[in-house]
Protein backbone atom coordinates (compact mmCIF):
# COMPACT_ATOMS: atom_id res chain seq x y z
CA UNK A 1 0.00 0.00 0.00
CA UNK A 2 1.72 3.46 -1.09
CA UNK A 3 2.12 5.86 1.74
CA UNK A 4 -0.94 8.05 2.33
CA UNK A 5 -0.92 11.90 1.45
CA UNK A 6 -0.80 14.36 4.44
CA UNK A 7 -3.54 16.78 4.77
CA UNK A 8 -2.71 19.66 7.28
CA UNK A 9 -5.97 20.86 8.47
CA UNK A 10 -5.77 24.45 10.45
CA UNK A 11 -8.57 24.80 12.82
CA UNK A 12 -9.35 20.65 13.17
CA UNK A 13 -10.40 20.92 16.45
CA UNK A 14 -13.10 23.59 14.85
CA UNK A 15 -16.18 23.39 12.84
CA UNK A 16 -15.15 23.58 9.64
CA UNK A 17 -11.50 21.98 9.41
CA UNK A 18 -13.34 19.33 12.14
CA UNK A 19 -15.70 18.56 9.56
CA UNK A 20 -12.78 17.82 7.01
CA UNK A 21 -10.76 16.17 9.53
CA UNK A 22 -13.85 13.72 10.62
CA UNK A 23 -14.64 13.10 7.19
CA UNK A 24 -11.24 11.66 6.08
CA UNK A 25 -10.49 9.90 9.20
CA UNK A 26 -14.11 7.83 8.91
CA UNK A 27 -13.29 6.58 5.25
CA UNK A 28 -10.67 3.78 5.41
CA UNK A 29 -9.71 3.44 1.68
CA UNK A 30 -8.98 7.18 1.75
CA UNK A 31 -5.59 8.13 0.09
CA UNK A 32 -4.74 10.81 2.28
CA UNK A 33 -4.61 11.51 6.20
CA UNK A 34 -5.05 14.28 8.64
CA UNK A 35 -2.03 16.12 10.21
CA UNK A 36 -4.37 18.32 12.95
CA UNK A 37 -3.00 21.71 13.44
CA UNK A 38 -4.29 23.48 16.71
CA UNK A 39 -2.88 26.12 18.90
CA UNK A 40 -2.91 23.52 21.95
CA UNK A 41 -2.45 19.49 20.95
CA UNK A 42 -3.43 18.97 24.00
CA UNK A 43 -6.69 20.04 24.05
CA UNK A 44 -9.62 17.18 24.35
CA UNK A 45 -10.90 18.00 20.94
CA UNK A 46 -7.13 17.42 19.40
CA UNK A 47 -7.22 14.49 21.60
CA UNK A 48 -9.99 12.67 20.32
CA UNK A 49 -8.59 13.29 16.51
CA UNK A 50 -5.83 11.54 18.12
CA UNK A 51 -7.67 8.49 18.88
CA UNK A 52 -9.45 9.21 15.99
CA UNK A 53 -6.01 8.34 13.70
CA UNK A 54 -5.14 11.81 13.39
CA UNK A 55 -1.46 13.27 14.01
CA UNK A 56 -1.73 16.15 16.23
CA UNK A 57 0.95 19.27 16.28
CA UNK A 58 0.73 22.93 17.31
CA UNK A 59 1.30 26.50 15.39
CA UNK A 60 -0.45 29.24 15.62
CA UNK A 61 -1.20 31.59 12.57
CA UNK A 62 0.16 34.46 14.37
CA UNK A 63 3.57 32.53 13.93
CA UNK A 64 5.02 32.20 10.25
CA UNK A 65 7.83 29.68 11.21
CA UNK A 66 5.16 27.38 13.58
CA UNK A 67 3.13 26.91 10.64
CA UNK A 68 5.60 26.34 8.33
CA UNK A 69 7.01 23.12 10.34
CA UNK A 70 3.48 22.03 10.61
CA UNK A 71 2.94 22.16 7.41
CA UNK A 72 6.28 20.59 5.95
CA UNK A 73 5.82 16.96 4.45
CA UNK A 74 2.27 17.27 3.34
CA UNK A 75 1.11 17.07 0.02
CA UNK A 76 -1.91 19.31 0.54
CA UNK A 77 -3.63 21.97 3.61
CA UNK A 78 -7.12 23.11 4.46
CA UNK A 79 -6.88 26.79 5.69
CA UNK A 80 -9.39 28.86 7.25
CA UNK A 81 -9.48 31.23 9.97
CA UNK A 82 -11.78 32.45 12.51
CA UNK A 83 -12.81 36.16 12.49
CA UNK A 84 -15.25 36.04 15.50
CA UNK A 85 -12.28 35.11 18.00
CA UNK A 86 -10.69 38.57 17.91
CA UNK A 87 -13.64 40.52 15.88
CA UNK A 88 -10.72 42.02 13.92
CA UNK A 89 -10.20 42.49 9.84
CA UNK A 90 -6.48 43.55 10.49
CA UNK A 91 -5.77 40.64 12.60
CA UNK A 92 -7.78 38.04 10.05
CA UNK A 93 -5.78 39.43 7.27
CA UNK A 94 -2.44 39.01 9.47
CA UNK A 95 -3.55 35.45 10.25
CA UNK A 96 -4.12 34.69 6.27
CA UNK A 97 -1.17 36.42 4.86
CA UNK A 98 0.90 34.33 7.32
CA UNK A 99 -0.67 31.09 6.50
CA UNK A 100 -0.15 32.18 2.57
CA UNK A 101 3.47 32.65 3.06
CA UNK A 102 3.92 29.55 5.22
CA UNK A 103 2.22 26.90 2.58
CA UNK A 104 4.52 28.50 -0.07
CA UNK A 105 7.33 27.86 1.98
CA UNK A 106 6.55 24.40 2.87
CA UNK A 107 5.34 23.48 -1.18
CA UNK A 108 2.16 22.42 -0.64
CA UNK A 109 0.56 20.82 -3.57
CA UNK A 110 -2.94 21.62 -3.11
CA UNK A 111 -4.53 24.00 -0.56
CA UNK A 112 -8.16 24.98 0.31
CA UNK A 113 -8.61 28.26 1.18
CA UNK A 114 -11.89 29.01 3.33
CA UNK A 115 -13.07 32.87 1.90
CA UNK A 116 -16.06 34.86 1.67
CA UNK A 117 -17.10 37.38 -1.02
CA UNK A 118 -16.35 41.03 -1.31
CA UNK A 119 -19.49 42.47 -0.26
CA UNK A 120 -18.39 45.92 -1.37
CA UNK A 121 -18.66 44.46 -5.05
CA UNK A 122 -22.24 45.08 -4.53
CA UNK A 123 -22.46 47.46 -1.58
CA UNK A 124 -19.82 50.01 -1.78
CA UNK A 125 -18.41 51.27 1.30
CA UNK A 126 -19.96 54.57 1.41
CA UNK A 127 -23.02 53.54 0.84
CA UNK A 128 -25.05 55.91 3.41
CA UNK A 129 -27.72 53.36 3.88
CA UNK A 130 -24.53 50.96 6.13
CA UNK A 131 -21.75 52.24 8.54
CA UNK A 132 -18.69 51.60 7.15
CA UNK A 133 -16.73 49.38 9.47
CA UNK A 134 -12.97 49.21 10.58
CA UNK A 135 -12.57 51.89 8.41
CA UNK A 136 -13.38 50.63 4.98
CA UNK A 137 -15.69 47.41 4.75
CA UNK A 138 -19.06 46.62 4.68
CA UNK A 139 -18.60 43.18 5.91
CA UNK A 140 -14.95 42.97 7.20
CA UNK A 141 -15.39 38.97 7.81
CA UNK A 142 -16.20 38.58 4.49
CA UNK A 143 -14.80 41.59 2.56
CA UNK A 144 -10.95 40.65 4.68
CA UNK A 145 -11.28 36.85 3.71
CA UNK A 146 -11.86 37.73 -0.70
CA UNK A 147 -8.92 40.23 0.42
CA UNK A 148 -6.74 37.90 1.71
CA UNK A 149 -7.31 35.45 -1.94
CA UNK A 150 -4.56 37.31 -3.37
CA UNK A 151 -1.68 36.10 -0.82
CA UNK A 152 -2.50 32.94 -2.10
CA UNK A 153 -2.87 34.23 -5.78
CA UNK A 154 0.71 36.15 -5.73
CA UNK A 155 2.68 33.31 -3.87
CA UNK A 156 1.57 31.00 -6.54
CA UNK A 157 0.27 28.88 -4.01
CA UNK A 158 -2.04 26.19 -5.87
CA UNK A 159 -4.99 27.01 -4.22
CA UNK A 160 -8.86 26.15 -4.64
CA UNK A 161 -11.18 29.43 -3.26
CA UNK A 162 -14.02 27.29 -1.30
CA UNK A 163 -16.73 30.35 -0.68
CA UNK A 164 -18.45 29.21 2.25
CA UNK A 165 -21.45 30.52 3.66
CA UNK A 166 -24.33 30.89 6.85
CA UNK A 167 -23.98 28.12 9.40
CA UNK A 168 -27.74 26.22 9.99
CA UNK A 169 -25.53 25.87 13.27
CA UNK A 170 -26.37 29.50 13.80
CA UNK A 171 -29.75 29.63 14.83
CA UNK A 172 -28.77 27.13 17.65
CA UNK A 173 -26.27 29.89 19.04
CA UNK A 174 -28.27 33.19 19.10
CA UNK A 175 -29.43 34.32 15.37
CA UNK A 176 -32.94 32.19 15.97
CA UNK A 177 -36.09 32.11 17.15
CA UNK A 178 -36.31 34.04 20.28
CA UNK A 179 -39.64 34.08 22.85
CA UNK A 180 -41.35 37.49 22.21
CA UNK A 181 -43.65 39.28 25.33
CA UNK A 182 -46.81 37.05 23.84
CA UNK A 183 -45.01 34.40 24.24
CA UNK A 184 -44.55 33.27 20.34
CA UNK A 185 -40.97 32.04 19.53
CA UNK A 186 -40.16 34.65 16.62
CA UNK A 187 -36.76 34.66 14.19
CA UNK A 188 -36.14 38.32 13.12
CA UNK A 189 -33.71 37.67 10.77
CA UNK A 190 -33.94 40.94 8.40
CA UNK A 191 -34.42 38.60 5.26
CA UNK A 192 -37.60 39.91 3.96
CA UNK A 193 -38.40 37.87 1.42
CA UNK A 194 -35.17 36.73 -0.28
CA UNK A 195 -33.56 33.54 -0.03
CA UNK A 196 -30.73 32.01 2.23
CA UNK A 197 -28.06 30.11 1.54
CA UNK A 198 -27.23 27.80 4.78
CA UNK A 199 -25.18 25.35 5.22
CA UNK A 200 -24.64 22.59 7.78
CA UNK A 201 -20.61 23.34 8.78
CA UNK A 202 -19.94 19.42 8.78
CA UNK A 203 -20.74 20.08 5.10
CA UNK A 204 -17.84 22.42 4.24
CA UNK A 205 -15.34 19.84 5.53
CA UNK A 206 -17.38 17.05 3.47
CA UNK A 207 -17.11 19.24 0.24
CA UNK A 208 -13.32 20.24 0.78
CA UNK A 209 -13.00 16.23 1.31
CA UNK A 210 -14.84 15.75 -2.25
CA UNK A 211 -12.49 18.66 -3.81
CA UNK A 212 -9.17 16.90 -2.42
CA UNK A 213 -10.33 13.68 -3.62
CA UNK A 214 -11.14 15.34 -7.32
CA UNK A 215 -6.75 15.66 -7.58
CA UNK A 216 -6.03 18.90 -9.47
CA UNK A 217 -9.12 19.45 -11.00
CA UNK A 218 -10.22 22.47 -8.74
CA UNK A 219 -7.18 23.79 -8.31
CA UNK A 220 -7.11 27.44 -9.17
CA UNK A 221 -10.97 27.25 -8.81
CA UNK A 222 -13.67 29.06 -6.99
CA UNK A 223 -16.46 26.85 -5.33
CA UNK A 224 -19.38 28.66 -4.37
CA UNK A 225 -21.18 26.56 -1.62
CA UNK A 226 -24.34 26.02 -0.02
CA UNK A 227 -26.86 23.72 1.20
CA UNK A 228 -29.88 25.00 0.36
CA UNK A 229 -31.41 28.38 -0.24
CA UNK A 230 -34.98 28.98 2.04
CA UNK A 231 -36.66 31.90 2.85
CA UNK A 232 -37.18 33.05 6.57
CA UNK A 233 -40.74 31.61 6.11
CA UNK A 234 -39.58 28.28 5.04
CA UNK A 235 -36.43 28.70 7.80
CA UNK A 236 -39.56 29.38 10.13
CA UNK A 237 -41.59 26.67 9.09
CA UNK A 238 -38.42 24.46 9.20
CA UNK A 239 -37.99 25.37 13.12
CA UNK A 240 -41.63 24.73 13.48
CA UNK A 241 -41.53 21.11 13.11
CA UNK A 242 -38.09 20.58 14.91
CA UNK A 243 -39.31 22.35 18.00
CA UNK A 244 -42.89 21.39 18.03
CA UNK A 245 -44.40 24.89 18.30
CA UNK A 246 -45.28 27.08 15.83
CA UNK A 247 -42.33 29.72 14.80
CA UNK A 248 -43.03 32.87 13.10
CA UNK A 249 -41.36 34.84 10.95
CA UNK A 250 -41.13 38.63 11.55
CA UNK A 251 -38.13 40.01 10.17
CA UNK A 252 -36.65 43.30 11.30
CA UNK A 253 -35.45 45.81 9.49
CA UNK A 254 -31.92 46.52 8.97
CA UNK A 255 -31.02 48.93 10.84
CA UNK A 256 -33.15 47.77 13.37
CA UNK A 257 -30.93 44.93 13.60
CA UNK A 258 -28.15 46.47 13.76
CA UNK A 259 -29.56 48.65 16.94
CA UNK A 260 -29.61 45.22 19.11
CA UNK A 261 -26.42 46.07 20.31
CA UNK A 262 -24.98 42.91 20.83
CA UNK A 263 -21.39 42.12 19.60
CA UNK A 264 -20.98 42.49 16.17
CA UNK A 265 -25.04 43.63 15.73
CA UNK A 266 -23.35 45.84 12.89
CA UNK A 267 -21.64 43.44 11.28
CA UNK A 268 -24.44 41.08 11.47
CA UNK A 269 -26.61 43.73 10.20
CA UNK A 270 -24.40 44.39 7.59
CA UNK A 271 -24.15 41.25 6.39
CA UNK A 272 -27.65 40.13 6.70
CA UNK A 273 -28.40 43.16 4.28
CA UNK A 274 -26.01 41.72 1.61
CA UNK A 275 -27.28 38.37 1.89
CA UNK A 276 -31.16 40.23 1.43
CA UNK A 277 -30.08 42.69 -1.60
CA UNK A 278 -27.99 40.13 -3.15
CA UNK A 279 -29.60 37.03 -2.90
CA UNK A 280 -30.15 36.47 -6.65
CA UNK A 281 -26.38 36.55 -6.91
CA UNK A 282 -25.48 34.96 -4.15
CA UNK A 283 -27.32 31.99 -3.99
CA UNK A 284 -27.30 31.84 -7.96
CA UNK A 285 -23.49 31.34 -8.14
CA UNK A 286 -24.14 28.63 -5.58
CA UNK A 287 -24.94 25.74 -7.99
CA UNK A 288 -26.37 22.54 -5.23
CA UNK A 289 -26.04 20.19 -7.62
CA UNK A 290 -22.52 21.02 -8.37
CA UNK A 291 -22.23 21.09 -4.57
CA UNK A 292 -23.99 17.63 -4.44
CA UNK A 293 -21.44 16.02 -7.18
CA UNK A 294 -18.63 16.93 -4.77
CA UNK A 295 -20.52 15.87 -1.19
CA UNK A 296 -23.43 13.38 -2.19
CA UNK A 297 -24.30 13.47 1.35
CA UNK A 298 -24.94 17.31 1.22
CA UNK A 299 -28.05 18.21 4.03
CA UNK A 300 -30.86 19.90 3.32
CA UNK A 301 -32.38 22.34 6.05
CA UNK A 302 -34.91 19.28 7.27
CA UNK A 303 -31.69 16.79 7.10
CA UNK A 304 -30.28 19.45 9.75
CA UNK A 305 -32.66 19.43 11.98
CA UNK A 306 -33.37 16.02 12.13
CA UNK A 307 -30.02 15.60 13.66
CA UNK A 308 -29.83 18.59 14.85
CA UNK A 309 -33.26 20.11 16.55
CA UNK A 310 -32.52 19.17 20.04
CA UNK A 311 -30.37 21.97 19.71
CA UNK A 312 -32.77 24.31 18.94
CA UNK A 313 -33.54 27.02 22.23
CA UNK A 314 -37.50 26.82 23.17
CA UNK A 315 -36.53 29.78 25.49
């Protein structure tokens, strides 16, 4: 049996590079294997990849030459990084430029690069309707992400662009149905009524798994991703069965939302407004079956929740 490629997966002990991680360590006849880079190997998540079959070892992105030792000996590296740790575009962009430089270094053969879309494609940055943020995005954890392509680009890194998108995962963790004073569980989102695009997060790492697997042929490649594209009623509805109580859909406005004042309400808001104005775009570039040819076992919304709808708050 020839020697099995080395996958370096930043973030394994996270959502996304979890998913990826999980995915290749559950398939026996796979040709490659996961090298689990974490900021502490000896966390219980990096742990159980470790009994898992995974090799564990510890960088951090802030740290060129960590990364660069993790990543020497691999054929190939899943990338991603996590805005909402640090809430900061300037650090993000540090984090990617580092991890850029550091898979050139090391001659990786293939690497997937987690991104986003440049919202200010569509929304320019001084648009009055949106406060600029940071000082010149719209949506700095997507806007710093399609940024951050071009280290890869210009260090001739062979790279596939996996645009990701909302987690389902979300409305388990505070962008869901909330009780209102009558009493009726109520999601806000500010959708009106455009589409979606969701995504269960085990998914990304499933669809990065069918990419790798694929050899070359994405390389230098965008892949738009999704799971499904629903409305807030049909997200509603969705919540409705899961949770056993009707769920209604009221959505706010934007700016409304943005007024919550919880951290990173503008952002959120933001965001939410580009997913709203955009949708046609957005969810049109995000071909499911496409998706589906890469990760047969793709989840629709219902799939989610099936597994899922325990996790749903009734509160």
């Amino acid at each position: 049996m020839s020697e099995k490629k080395i996958i370096a997966i930043v973030g394994a002990t996270g959502a996304q590079g979890g998913g990826l991680a999980r995915a290749i360590l559950a398939d026996r006849d796979s040709e490659f294997t996961v090298r689990a880079v974490t900021r502490d190997a000896t966390s219980e998540k990096a742990q159980e990849l470790v009994k898992l079959g995974a090799e564990v070892v510890q960088a951090d992105n802030y740290d060129t030459e960590s990364l660069v030792k993790a990543f020497t000996g691999a054929y190939g590296a899943f990338l991603v990084t996590n805005f909402w740790a640090h809430m900061s575009a300037e650090k993000e962009s540090q984090e990617a430029a580092n991890l850029a430089e550091a898979a050139k270094r090391a001659g990786l053969r293939h690497v997937i690069w987690s991104t986003l879309e440049d919202t200010r494609d569509h929304i320019p940055v001084d648009d009055p309707r949106l406060p600029t943020l940071q000082g010149r995005y719209t949506v700095p954890h997507f806007d710093a992400k399609a940024e951050a392509d071009a280290f890869f680009t210009n260090a001739r890194v062979p790279t596939t662009f996996l645009r990701t998108t909302f987690y389902w995962e979300n409305l388990a963790s505070g962008w869901g149905a909330t009780r209102g004073v009558d009493g009726v569980l109520t999601l806000s989102l500010p959708m009106g009524d455009s589409r979606l695009a969701g995504i269960a997060v085990e998914d990304i790492g499933r669809t990065a798994y069918g990419i790798l697997k694929a050899g070359t042929e994405y390389v230098g490649r965008t892949v738009h991703i999704a799971g499904e594209h629903l409305t807030g009623e049909q997200i509603a509805e969705g919540l409705s069965r899961a949770v056993g109580e009707p769920v209604v859909y009221r959505p706010l406005s934007h700016d409304a939302y943005r007024a919550l004042g919880f951290p990173g309400a503008d952002e959120a808001g933001n965001m939410l407004q580009y997913y709203t104005e955009h949708d046609k775009y957005f969810t049109g570039v995000r071909d499911l079956d496409e998706v589906r040819r890469l990760n047969p076992d793709l989840q629709t919304f219902d799939q989610w929740l099936a597994a899922n709808g325990h996790t749903i708050p009734r509160d």
